[in-house]
Protein backbone atom coordinates (compact mmCIF):
# COMPACT_ATOMS: atom_id res chain seq x y z
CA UNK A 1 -13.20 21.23 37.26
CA UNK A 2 -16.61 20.84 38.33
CA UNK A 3 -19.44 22.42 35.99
CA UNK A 4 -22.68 24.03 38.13
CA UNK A 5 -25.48 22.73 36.36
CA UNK A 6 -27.06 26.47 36.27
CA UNK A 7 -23.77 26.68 33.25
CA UNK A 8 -25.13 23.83 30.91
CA UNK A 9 -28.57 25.01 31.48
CA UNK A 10 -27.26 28.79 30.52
CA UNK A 11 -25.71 27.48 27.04
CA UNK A 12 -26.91 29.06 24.08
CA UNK A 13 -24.64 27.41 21.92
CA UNK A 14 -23.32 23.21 22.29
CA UNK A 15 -20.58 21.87 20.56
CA UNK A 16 -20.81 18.16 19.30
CA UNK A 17 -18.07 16.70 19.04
CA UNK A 18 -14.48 17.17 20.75
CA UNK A 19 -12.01 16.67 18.15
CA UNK A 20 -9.26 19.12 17.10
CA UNK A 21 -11.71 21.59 15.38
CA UNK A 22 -14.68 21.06 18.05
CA UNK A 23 -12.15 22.11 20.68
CA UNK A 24 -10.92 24.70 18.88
CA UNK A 25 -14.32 27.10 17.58
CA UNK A 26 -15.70 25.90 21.71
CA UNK A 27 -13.27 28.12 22.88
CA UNK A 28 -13.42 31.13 20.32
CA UNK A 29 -17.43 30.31 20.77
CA UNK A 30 -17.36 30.62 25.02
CA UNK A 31 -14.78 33.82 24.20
CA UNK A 32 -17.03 35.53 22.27
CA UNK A 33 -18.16 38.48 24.40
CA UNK A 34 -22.11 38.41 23.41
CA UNK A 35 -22.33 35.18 24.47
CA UNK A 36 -21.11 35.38 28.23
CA UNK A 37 -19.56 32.45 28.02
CA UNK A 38 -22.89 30.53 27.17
CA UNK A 39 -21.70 27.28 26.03
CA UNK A 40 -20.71 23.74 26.54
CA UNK A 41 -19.49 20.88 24.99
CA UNK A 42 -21.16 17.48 24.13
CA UNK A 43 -18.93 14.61 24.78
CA UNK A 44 -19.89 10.58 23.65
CA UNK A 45 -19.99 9.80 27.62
CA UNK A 46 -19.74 10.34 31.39
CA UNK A 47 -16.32 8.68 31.29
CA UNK A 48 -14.75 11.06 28.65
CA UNK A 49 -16.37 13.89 30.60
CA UNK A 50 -14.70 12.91 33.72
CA UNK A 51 -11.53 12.77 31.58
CA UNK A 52 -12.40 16.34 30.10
CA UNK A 53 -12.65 17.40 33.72
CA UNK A 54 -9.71 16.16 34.93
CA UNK A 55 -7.88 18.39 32.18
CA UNK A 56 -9.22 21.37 33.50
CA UNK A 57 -11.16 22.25 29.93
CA UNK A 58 -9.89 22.89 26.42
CA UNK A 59 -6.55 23.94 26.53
CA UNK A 60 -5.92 26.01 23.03
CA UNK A 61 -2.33 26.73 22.12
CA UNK A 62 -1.50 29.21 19.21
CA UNK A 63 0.49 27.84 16.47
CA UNK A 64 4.06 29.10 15.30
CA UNK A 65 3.47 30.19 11.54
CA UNK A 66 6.39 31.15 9.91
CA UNK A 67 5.48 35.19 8.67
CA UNK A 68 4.68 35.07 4.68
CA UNK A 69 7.12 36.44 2.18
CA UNK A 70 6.37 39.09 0.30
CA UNK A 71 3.34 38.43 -2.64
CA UNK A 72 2.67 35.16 -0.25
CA UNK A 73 -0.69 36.85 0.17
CA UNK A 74 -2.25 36.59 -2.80
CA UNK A 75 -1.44 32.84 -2.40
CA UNK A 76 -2.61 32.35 0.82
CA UNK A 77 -5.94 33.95 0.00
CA UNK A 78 -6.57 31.47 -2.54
CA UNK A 79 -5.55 28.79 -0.14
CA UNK A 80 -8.47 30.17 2.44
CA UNK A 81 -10.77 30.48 -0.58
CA UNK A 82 -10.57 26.90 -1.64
CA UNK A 83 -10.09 25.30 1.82
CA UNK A 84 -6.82 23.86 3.26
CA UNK A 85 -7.44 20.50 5.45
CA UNK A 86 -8.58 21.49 8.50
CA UNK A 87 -6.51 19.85 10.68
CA UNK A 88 -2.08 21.09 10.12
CA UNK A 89 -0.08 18.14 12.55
CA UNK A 90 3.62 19.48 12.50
CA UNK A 91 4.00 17.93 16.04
CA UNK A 92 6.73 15.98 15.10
CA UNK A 93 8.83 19.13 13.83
CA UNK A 94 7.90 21.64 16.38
CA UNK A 95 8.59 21.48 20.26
CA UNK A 96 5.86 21.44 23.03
CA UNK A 97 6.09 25.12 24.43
CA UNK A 98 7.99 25.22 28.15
CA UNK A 99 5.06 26.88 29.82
CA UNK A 100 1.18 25.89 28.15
CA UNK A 101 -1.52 28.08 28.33
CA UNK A 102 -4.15 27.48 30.59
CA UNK A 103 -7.29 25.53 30.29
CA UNK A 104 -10.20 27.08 29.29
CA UNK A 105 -13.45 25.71 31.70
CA UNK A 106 -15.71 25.61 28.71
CA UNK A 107 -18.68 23.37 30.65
CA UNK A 108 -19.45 19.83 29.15
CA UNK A 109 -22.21 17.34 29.25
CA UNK A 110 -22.39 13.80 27.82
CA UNK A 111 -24.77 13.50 24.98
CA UNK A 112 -26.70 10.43 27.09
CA UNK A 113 -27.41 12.93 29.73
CA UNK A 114 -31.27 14.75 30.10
CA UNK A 115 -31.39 18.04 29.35
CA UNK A 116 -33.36 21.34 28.27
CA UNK A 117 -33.39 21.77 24.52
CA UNK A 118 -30.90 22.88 22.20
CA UNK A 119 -30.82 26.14 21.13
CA UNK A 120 -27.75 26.42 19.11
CA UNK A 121 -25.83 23.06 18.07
CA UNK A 122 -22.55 23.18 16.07
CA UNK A 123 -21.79 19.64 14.72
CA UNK A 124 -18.09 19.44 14.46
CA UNK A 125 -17.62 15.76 14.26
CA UNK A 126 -16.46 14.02 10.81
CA UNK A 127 -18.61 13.71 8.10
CA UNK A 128 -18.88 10.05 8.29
CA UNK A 129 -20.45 10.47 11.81
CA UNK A 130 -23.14 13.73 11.35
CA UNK A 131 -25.88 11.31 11.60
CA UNK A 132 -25.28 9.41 14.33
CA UNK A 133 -24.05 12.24 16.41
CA UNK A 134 -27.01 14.11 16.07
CA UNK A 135 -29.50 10.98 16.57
CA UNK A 136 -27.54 10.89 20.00
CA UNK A 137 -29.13 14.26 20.85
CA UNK A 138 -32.42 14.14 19.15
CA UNK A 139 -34.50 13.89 22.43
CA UNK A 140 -33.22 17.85 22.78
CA UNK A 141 -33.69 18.99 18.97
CA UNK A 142 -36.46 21.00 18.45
CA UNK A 143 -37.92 22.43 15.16
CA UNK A 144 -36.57 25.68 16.17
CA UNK A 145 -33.08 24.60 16.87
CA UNK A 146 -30.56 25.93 14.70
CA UNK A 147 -28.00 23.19 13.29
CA UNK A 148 -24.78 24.70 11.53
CA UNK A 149 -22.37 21.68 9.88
CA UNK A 150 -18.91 21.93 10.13
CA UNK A 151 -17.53 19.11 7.78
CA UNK A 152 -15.50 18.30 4.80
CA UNK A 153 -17.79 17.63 1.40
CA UNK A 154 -20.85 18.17 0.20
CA UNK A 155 -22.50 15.08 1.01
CA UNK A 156 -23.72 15.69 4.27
CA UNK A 157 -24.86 19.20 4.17
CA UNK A 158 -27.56 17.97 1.24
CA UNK A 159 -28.45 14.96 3.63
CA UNK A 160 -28.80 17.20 6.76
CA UNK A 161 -30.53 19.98 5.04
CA UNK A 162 -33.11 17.45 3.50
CA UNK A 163 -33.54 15.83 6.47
CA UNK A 164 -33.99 18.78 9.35
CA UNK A 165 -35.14 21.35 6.98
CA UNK A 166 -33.75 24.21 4.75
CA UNK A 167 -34.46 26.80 7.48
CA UNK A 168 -32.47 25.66 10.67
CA UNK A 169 -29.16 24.00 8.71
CA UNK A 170 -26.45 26.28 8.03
CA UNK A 171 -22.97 25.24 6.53
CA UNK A 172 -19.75 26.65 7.59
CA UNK A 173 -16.82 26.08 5.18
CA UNK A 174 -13.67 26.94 7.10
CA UNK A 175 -9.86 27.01 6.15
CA UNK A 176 -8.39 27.09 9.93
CA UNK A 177 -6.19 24.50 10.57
CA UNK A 178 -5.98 23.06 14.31
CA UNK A 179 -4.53 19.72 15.06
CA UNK A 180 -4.29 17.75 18.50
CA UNK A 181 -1.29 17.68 20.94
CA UNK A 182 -3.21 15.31 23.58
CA UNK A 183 -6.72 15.08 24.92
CA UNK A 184 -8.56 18.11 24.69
CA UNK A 185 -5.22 20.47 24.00
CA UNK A 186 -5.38 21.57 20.91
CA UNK A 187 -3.43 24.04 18.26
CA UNK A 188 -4.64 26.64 16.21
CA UNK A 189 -1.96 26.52 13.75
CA UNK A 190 -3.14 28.52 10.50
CA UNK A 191 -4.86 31.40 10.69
CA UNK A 192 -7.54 30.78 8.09
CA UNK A 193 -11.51 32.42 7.28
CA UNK A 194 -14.85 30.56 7.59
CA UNK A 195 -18.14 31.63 5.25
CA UNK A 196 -21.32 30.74 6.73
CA UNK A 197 -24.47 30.16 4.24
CA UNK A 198 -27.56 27.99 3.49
CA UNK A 199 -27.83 25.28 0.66
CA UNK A 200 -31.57 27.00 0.21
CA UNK A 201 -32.68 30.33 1.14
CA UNK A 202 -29.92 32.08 2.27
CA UNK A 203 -32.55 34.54 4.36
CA UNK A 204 -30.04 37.75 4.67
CA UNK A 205 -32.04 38.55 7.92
CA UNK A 206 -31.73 35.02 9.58
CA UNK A 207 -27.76 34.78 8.55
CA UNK A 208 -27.09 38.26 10.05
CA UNK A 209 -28.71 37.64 12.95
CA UNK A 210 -26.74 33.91 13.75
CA UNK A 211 -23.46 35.90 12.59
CA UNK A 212 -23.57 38.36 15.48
CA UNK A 213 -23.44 34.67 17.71
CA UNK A 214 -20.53 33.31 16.23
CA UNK A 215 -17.10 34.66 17.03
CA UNK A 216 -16.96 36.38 13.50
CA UNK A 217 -13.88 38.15 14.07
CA UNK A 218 -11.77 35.81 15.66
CA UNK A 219 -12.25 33.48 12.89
CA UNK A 220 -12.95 35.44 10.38
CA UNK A 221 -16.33 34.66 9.41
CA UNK A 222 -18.65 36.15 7.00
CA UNK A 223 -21.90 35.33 5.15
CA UNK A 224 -21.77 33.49 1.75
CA UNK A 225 -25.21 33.82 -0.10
CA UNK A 226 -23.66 31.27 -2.33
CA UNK A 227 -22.16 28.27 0.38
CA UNK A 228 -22.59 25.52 -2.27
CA UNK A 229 -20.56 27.16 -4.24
CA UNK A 230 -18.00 27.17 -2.34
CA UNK A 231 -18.25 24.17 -0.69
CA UNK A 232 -18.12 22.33 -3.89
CA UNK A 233 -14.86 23.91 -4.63
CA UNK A 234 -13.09 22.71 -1.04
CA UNK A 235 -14.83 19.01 -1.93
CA UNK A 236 -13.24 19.31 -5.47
CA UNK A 237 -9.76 20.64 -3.60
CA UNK A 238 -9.92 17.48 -1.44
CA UNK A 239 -11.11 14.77 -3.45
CA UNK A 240 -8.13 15.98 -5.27
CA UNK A 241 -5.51 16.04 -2.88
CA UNK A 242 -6.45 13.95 0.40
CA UNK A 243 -6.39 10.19 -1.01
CA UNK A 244 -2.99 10.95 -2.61
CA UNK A 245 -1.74 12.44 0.79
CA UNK A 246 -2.72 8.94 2.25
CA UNK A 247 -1.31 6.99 -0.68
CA UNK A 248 2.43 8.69 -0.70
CA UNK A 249 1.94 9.10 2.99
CA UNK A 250 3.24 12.82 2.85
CA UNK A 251 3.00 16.75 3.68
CA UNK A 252 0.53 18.17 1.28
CA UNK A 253 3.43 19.92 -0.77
CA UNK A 254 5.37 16.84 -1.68
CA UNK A 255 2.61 15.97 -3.87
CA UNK A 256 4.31 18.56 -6.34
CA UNK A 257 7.62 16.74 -5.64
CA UNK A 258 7.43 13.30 -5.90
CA UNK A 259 7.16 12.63 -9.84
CA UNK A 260 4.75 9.62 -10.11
CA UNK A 261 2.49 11.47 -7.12
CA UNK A 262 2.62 14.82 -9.34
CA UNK A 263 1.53 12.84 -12.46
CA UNK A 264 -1.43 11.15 -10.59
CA UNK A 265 -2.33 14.28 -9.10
CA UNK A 266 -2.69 15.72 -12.07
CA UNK A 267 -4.71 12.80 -13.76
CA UNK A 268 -7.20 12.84 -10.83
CA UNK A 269 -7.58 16.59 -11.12
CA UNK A 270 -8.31 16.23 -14.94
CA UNK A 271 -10.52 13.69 -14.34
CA UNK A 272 -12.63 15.50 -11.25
CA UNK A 273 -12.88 18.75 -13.61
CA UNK A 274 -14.77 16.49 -16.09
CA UNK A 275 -16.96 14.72 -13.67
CA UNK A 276 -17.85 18.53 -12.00
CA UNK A 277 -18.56 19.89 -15.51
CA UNK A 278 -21.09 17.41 -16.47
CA UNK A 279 -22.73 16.62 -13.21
CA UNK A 280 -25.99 18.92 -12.39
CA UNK A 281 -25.88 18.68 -8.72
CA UNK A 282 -22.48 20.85 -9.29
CA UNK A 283 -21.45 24.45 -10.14
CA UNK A 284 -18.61 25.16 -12.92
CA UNK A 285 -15.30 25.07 -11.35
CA UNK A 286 -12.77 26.00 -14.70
CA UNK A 287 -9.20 25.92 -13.56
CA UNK A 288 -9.49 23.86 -10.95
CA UNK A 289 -5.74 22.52 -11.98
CA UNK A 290 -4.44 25.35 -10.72
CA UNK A 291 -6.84 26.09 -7.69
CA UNK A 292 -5.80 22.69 -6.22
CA UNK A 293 -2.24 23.47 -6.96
CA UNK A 294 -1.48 26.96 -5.24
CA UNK A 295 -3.59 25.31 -2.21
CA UNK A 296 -0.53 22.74 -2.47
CA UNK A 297 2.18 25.08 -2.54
CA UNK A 298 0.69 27.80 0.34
CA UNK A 299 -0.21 24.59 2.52
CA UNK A 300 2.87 22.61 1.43
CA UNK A 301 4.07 21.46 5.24
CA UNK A 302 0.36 20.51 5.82
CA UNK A 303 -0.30 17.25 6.68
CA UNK A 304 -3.95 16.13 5.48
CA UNK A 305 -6.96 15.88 7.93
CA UNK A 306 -7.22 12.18 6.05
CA UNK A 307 -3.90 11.47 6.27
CA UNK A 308 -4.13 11.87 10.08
CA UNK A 309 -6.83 9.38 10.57
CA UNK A 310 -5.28 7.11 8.25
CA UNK A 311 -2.13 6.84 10.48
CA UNK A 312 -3.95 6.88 13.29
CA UNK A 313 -6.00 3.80 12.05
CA UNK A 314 -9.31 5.70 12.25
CA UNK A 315 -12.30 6.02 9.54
CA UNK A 316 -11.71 8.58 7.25
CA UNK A 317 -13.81 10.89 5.38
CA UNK A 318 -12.78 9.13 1.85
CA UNK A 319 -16.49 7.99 1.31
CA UNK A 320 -17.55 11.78 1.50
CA UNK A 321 -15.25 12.49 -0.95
CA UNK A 322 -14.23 10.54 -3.61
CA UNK A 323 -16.50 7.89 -2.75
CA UNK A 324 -19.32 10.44 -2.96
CA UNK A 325 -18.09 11.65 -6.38
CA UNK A 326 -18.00 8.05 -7.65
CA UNK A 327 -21.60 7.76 -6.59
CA UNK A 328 -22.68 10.62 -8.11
CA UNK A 329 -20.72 9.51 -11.50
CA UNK A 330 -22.32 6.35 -11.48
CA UNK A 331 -26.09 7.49 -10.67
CA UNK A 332 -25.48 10.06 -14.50
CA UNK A 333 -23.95 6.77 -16.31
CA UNK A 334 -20.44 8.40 -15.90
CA UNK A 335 -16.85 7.12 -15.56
CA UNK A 336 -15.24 7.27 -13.21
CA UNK A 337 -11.73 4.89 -12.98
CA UNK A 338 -9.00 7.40 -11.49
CA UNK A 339 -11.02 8.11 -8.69
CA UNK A 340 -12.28 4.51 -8.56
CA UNK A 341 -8.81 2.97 -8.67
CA UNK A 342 -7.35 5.25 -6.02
CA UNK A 343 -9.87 4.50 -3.07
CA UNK A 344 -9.23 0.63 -3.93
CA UNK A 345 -5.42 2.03 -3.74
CA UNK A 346 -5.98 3.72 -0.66
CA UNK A 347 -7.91 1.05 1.12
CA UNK A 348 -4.78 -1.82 0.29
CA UNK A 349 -2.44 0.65 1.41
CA UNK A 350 -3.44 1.59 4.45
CA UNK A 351 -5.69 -1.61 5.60
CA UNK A 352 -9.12 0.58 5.87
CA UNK A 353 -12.26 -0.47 4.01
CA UNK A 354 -12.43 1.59 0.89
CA UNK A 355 -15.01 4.05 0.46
């Protein structure tokens, strides 16, 4: 696959950052019929592009998902409304399909290489590496380019938004779940919804207007005056459950299972809710015992987003998350030893530095 430069130059939208999820909203973004097929991924370098060449493009597979029963729907709203991991890795239980779909030809550029400013940059790398990743395209960033975050937390939304301005940085908190089946093949394997908002603002007008751009009805989008909100609840649903997926190194669900995982996950929980209700950066979140577990129960097979990079020996987001709520603990002169005790736990399990 060779990509005329007359495509990158056409791209209204680029997509930093080539992981499951990256791959996965490139391909609903360059389907999207407004767009003409307008956009292109960022990869780290010229060799991975060559590599992405050589694959023919993003190759996106639809995921098997076993039909819900009846009443599962009330469940599986709540699920989307809190946020499931984004990335579901049932690989090992399901069979490659005889006959894959084809590649889509989505252009892609490295992030070293010169070109015309960005227009429209989604940042779907992890949390832990917003900052860098956009430093590597800052020679193209101008201050009309419009940033929208893609990431776990609530860390680096505040960071970003401080740091590029209220105006251009939108947040996207998304329950799809997508996982990897090789280099740039990816699975779209639960059918979730995605709000799009603004930590400050939230100019009606401005998130309209970027909503017609986004593939709003393949993925379910829709505008969320109040993103913090919301995004505090996923962060709250993680910090809960993704260090104790790592930990007992299982599916989401077994955390209800196993006795000793159910009793910490119910500790941590207690102990998050009391951090949340006493810290001013956050909202209320009452019930959040129960939030985090009919996530757990509608995402049971689920393997964590965490837990992946854990096995995988990669960084994890754990600093974002727990780490972050730690931080936040400490600066207020509150406790915080659950959530303490369980990134030192993490970090001698699994031989990565603890958050």
């Amino acid at each position: 696959m060779k990509t005329p430069a007359s495509d990158l130059a056409a791209a209204q939208w680029h997509v930093l950052g080539a992981g499951a999820m990256g791959c996965l909203w490139a391909v609903r973004l360059w389907q999207h019929p407004p767009l003409a097929r307008r956009v292109a991924l960022l990869l780290r370098s010229a060799e991975e592009v060559e590599t992405y060449r050589r694959h023919g493009g993003v190759t996106l597979e639809e995921g098997w998902e076993k039909p819900l029963r009846a009443g599962d729907e009330v469940g599986a709203g709540l699920a989307r409304e809190q946020g499931q991991s984004e990335e579901v890795d049932d690989s090992r239980a399901r069979p490659a399909p005889t006959s894959g779909p084809i590649p889509t030809p989505v252009p892609a550029a490295a992030v070293t290489d010169v070109g015309p400013p960005l227009s429209h940059l989604l940042v779907a790398t992890k949390s832990q590496d917003v900052a860098a990743a956009l430093h590597s395209v800052h020679a193209r960033l101008t201050p009309d380019t419009c940033i929208v975050l893609l990431q776990n937390g609530v860390r680096v939304q505040r960071e970003i938004t401080d740091q590029y301005g209220a105006d251009r940085v939108y947040c996207l908190s998304t329950s799809h779940g997508a996982w990897r089946r090789g280099p740039f093949h990816v699975v779209h394997a639960g059918q979730g919804t995605a709000w799009l908002g603004q930590l400050e603002g939230n100019n009606a007008r401005a998130l309209d207007a970027l909503l017609a751009l986004l593939p709003a009805t393949a993925m379910q989008i829709d505008t969320d005056p109040h993103i913090a909100r919301r995004l505090w609840q996923k962060f709250a649903v993680n910090c809960a459950v993704n260090a104790l997926t790592v930990l007992y190194d299982c599916r989401n669900g077994e955390l209800l299972k196993i006795p000793q995982a159910r009793k910490d996950l119910d500790a941590l929980t207690s102990e998050i809710e009391g951090l949340l209700d006493v810290l001013p950066e956050a909202p209320p979140l009452p019930d959040l015992q129960e939030s985090v577990a009919e996530v757990l129960r509608v995402a049971a097979r689920n393997f964590s987003s965490t837990l992946q990079d854990a096995r995988q020996g990669r960084a994890t987001e754990l600093a974002h998350l727990n780490g972050y709520l730690c931080e936040l603990a400490t600066l207020h002169g509150l406790a915080s030893p659950l959530n303490h005790a369980l990134l030192q736990r993490v970090a001698s399990r699994s031989g990565l530095p603890a958050a």
